[in-house]
Protein backbone atom coordinates (compact mmCIF):
# COMPACT_ATOMS: atom_id res chain seq x y z
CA UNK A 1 3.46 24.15 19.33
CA UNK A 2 2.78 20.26 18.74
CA UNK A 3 -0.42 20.34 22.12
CA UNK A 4 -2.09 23.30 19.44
CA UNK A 5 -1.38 21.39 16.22
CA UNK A 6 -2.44 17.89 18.02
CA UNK A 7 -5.64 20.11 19.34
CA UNK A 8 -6.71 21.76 15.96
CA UNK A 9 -6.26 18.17 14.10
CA UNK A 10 -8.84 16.37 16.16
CA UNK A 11 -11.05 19.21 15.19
CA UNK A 12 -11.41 18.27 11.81
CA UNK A 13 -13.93 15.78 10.49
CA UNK A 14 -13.16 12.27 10.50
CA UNK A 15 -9.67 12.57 12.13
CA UNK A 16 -8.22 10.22 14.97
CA UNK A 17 -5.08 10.94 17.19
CA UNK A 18 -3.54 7.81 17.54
CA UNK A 19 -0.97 6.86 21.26
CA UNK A 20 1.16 4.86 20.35
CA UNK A 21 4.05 3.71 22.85
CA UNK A 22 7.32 2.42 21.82
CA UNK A 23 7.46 -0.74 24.24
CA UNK A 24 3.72 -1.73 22.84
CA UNK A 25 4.83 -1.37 19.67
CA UNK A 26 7.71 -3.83 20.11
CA UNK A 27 5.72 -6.13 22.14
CA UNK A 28 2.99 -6.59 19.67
CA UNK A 29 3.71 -5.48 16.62
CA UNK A 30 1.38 -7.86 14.37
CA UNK A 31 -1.33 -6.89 16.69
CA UNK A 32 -0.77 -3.21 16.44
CA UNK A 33 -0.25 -3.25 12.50
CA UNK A 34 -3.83 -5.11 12.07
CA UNK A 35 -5.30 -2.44 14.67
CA UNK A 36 -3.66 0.65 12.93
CA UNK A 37 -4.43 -0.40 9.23
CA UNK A 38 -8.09 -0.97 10.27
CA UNK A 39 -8.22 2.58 12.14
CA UNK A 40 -6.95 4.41 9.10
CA UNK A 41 -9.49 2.92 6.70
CA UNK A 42 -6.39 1.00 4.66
CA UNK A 43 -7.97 -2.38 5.57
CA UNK A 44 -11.59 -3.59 6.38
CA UNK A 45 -11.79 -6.33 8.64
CA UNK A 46 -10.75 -9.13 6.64
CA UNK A 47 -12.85 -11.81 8.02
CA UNK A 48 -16.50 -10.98 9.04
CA UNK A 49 -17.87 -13.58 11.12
CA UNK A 50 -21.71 -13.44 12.47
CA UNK A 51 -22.34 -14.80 15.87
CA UNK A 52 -25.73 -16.77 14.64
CA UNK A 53 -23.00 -19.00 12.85
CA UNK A 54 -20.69 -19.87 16.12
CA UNK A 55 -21.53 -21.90 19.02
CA UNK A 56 -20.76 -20.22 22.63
CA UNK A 57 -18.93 -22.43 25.40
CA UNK A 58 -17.14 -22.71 27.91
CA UNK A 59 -12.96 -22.70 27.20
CA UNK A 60 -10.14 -24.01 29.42
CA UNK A 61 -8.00 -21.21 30.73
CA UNK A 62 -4.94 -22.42 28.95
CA UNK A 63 -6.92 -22.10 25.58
CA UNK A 64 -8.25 -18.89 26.49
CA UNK A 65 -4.93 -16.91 27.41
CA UNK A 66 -2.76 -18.38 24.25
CA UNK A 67 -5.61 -17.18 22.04
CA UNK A 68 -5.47 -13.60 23.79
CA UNK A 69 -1.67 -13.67 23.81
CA UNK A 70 -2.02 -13.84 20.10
CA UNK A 71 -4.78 -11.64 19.80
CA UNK A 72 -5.31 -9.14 22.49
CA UNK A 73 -3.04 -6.11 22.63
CA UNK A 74 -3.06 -6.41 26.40
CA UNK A 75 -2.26 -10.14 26.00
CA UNK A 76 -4.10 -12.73 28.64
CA UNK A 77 -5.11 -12.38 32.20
CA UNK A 78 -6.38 -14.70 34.81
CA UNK A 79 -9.68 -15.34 35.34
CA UNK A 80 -12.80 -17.04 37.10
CA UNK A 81 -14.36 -17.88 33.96
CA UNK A 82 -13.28 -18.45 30.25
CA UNK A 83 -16.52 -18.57 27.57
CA UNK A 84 -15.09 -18.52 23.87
CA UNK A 85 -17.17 -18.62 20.52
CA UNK A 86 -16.75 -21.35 17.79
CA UNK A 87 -17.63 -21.71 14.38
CA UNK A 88 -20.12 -23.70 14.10
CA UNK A 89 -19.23 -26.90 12.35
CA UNK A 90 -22.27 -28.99 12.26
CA UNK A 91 -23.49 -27.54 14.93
CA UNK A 92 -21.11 -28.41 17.53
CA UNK A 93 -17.97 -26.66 19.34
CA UNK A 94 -15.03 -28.73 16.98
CA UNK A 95 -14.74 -25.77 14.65
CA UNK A 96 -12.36 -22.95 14.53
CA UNK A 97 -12.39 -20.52 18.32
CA UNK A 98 -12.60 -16.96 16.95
CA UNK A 99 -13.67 -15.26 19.96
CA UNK A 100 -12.77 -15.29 23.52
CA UNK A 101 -14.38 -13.78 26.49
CA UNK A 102 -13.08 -13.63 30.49
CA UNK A 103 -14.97 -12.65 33.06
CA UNK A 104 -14.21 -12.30 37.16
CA UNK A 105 -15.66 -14.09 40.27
CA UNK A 106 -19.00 -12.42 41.92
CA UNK A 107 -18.08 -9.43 43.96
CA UNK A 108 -20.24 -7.68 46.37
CA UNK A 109 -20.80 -4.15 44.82
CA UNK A 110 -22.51 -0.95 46.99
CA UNK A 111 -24.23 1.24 45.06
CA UNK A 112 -26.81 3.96 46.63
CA UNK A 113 -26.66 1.90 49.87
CA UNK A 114 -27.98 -1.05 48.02
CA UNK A 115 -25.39 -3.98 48.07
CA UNK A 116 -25.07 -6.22 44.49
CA UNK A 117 -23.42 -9.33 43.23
CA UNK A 118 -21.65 -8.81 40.46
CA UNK A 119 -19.39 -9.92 37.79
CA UNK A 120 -16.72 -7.83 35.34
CA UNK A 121 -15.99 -8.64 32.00
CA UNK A 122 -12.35 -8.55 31.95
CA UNK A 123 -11.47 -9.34 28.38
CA UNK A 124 -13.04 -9.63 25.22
CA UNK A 125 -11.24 -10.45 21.79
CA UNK A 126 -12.02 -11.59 18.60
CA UNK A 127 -9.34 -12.83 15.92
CA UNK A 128 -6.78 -10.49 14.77
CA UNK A 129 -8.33 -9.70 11.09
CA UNK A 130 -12.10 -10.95 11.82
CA UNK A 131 -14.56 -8.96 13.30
CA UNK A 132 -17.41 -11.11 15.17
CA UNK A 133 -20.69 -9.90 14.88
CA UNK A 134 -22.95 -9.83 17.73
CA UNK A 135 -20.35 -12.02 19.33
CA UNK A 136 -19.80 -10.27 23.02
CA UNK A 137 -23.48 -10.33 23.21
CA UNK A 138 -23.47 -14.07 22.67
CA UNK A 139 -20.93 -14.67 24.94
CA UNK A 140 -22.46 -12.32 27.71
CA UNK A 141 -25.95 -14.15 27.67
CA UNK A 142 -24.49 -17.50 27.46
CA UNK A 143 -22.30 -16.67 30.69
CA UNK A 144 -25.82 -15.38 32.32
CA UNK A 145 -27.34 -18.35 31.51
CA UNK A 146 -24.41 -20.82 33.04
């Protein structure tokens, strides 16, 4: 049966099943490509990027959703807030956005009783063939800090 073969596969060292659906695949195939080639060891990530080098800000929603519309494979979303990461060309925010970050408005969260503001992080995305180092971190204290 394919559930037994699928099951003793994953057993073995270093393997990976992989879902794939059809209507993803024909959505975003470029996207999917980069992911599967980079899962199956074919390709490292092309472009490695280290967050010490960008400079964290704040992006305009339009900005933000194209760049996850040609990044992420769940594409954009609305948001309350839009932070993106930069490289860092003299040190200022004119350089090239390589990372993008959404997060949602404060919601009142119970937990044990106890009630808490909080916020989600909704989406996070770096370029298609570039990893970012240390770049949700960045973006996650520089949205603490605003």
């Amino acid at each position: 049966r394919l559930t037994d073969w699928i099951s003793s596969a994953s057993q073995k060292p270093y393997s990976k099943i992989v879902h794939l659906h059809q209507d993803v695949w024909l959505a975003k195939t470029e996207i999917v490509k980069s992911r599967l080639l980079v899962q199956a060891g074919a390709k490292r990530s092309g472009n490695r990027i280290f967050a010490r080098k960008t400079v964290a800000t704040r992006v305009n929603a339009t900005a933000a959703i194209d760049f996850l519309e040609r990044h992420h494979l769940w594409g954009g979303t609305r948001a309350k807030y839009y932070y993106g990461l930069f490289r860092n060309e003299k040190h200022g925010a004119d350089g090239e956005l390589v990372a993008v970050a959404t997060f949602s408005s404060r919601r009142k969260v119970k937990r044990n009783g106890k009630v808490f503001k909080s916020h989600e992080l909704l989406r996070y995305c770096a370029q298609r063939d570039a990893t970012v180092v240390g770049g949700i971190s960045k973006l996650c204290k520089e949205f603490i800090n605003d």
